[in-house]
N, C-alpha and C. Protein backbone atom coordinates (compact mmCIF):
# COMPACT_ATOMS: atom_id res chain seq x y z
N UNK A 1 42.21 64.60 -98.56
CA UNK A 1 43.18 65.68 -98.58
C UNK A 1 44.05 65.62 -99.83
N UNK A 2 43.30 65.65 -100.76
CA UNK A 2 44.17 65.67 -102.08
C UNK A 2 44.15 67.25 -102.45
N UNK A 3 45.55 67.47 -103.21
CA UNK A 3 45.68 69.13 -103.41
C UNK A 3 45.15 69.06 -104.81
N UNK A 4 44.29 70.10 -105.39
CA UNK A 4 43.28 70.26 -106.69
C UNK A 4 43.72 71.45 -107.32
N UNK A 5 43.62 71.93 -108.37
CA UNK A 5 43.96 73.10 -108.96
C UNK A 5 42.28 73.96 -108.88
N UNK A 6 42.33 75.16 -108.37
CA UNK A 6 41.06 76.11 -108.18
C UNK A 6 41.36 76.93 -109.35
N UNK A 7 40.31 77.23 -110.52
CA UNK A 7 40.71 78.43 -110.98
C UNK A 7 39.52 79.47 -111.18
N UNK A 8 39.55 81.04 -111.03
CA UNK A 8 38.99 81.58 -111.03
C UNK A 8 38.96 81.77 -112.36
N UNK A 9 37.43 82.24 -113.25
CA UNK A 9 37.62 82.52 -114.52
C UNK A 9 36.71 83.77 -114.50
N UNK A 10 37.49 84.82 -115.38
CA UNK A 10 36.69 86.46 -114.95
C UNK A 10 35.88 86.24 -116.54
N UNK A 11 36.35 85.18 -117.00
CA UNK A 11 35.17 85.89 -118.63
C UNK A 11 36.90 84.84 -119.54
N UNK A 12 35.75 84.46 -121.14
CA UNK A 12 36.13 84.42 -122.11
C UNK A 12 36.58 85.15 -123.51
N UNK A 13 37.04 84.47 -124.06
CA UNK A 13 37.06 85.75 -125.73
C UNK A 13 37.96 84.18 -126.37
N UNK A 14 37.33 84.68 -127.92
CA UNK A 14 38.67 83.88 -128.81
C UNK A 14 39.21 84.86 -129.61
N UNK A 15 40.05 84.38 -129.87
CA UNK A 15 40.96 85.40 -130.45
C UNK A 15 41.92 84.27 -131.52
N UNK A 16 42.28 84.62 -132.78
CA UNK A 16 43.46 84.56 -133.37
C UNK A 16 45.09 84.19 -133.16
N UNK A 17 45.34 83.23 -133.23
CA UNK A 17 46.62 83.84 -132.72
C UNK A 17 47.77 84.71 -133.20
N UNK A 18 47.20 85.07 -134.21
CA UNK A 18 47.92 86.57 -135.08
C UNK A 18 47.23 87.73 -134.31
N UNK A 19 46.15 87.94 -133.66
CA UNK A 19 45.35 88.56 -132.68
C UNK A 19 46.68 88.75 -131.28
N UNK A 20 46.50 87.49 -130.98
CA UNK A 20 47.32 87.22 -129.85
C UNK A 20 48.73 88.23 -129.78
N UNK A 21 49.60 87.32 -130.81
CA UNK A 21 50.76 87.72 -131.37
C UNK A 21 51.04 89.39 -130.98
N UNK A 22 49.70 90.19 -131.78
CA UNK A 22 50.01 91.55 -131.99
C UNK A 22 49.37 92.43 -130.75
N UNK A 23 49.00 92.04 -129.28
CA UNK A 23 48.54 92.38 -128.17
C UNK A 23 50.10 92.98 -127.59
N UNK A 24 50.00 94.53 -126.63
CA UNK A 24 50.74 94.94 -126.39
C UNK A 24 50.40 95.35 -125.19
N UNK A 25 51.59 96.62 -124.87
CA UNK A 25 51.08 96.14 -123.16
C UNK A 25 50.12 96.89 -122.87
N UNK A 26 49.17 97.24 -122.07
CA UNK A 26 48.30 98.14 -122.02
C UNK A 26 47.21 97.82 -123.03
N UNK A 27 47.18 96.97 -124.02
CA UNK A 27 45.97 96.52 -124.63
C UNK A 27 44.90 96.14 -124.03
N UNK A 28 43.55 96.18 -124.16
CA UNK A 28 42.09 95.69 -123.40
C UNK A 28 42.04 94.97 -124.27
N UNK A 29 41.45 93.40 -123.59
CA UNK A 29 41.06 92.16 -124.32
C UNK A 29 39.48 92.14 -123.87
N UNK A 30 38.54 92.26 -124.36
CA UNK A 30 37.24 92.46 -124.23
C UNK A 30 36.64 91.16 -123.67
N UNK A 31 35.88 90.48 -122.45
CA UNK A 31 35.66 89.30 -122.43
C UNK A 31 33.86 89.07 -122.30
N UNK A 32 33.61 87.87 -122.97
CA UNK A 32 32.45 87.53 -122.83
C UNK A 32 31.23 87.36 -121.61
N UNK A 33 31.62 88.41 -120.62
CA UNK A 33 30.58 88.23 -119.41
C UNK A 33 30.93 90.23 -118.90
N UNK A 34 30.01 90.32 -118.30
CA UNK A 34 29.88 91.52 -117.88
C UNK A 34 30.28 91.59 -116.48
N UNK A 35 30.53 92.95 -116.00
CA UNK A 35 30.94 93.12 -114.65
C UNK A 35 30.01 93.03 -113.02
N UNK A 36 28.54 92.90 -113.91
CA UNK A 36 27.81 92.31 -112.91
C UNK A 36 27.86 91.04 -112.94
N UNK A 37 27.94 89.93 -113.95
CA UNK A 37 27.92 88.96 -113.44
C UNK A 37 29.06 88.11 -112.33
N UNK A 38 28.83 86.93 -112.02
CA UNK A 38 29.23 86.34 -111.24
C UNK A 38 30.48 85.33 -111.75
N UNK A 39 31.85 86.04 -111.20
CA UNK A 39 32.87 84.24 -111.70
C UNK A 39 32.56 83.41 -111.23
N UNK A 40 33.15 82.70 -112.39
CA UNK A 40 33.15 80.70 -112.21
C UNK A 40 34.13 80.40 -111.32
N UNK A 41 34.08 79.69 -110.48
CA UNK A 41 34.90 78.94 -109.75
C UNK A 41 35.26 77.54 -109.79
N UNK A 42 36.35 77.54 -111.01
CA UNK A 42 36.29 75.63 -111.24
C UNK A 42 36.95 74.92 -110.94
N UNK A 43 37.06 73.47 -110.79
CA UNK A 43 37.55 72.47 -109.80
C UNK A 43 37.48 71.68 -110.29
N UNK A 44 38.90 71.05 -110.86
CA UNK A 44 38.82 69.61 -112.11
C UNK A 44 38.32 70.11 -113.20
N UNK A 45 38.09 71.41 -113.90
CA UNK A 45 37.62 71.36 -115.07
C UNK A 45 35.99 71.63 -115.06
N UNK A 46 34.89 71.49 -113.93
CA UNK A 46 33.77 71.65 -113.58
C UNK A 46 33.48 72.93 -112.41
N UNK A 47 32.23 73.88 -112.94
CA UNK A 47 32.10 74.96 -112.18
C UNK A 47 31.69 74.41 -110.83
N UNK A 48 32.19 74.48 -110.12
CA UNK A 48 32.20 74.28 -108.45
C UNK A 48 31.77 75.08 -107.66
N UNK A 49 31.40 76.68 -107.77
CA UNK A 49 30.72 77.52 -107.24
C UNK A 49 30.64 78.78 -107.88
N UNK A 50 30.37 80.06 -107.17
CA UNK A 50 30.07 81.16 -107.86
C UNK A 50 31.12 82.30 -107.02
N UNK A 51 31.07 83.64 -107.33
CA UNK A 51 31.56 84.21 -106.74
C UNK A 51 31.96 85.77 -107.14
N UNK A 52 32.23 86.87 -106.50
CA UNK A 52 32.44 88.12 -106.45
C UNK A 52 34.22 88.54 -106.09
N UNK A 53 34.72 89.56 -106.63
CA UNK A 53 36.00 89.68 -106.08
C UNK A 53 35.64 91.30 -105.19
N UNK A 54 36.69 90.77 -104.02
CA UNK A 54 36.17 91.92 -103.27
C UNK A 54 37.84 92.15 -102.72
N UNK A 55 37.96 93.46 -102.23
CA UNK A 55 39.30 93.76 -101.68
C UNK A 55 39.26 93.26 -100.01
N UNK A 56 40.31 93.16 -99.61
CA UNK A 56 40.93 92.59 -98.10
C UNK A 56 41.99 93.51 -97.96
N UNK A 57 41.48 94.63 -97.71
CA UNK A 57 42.95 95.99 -97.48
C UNK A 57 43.48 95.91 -98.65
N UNK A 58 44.89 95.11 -99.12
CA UNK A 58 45.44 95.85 -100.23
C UNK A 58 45.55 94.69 -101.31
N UNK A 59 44.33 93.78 -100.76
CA UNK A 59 44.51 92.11 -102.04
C UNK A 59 43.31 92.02 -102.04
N UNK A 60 43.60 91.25 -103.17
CA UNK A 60 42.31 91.27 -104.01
C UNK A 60 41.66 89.80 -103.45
N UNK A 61 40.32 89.51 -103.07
CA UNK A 61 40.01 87.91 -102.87
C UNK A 61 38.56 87.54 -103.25
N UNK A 62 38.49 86.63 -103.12
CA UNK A 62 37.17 85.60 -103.70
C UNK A 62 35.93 85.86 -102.49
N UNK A 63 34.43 86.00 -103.09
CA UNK A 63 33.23 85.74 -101.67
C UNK A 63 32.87 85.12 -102.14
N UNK A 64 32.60 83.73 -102.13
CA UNK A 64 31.55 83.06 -102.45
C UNK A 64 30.29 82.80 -102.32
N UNK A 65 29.51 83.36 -103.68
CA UNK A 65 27.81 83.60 -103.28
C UNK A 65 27.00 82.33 -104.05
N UNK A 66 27.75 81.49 -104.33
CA UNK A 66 26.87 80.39 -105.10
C UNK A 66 27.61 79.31 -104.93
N UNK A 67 26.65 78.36 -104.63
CA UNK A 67 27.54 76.67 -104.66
C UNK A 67 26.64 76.02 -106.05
N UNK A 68 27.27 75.37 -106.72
CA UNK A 68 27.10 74.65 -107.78
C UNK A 68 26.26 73.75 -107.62
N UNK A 69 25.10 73.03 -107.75
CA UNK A 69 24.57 71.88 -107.32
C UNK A 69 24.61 71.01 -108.56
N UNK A 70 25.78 69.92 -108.70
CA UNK A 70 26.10 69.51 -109.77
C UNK A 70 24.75 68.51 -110.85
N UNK A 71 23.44 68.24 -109.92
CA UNK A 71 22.69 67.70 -110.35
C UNK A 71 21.70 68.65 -110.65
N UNK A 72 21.41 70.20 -110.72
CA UNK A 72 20.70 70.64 -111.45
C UNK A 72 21.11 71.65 -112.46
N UNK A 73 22.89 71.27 -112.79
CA UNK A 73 23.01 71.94 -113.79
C UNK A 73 23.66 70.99 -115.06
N UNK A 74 22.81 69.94 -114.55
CA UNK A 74 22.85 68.44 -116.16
C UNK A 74 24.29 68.12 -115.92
N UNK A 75 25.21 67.88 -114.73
CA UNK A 75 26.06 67.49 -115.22
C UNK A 75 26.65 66.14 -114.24
């Protein structure tokens, strides 16, 4: 029963930080995965499963459609 940090990751990008700097509100940051694919779900820093965001009435939440099998993805 140790408490872990979960984080969902919707996609990457690098950017500048003069990039950064000049982002306003309403700006689109373009990220490296598409809207069909599947988020990462990571745990310690390692993808821990897969997953879809789906609504629950008026919030947004996680389904999980993939478990990670840490020995066939070399790690």
């Amino acid at each position: 029963d140790l408490p872990v940090e979960v984080v969902v990751e919707l996609g990457r990008t690098r950017m500048t930080i003069r990039q950064l700097a000049a982002l306003d509100r309403d700006d689109v940051i373009d990220l490296e995965r598409t809207n069909e694919d599947p988020l990462d779900i990571v745990v310690g820093g390692k993808v821990f499963a897969r997953g879809e965001v789906v609504m629950q009435g008026d919030r947004m939440a996680l389904r999980i459609t993939e478990m990670v099998d840490d020995d066939r993805s070399g790690g």
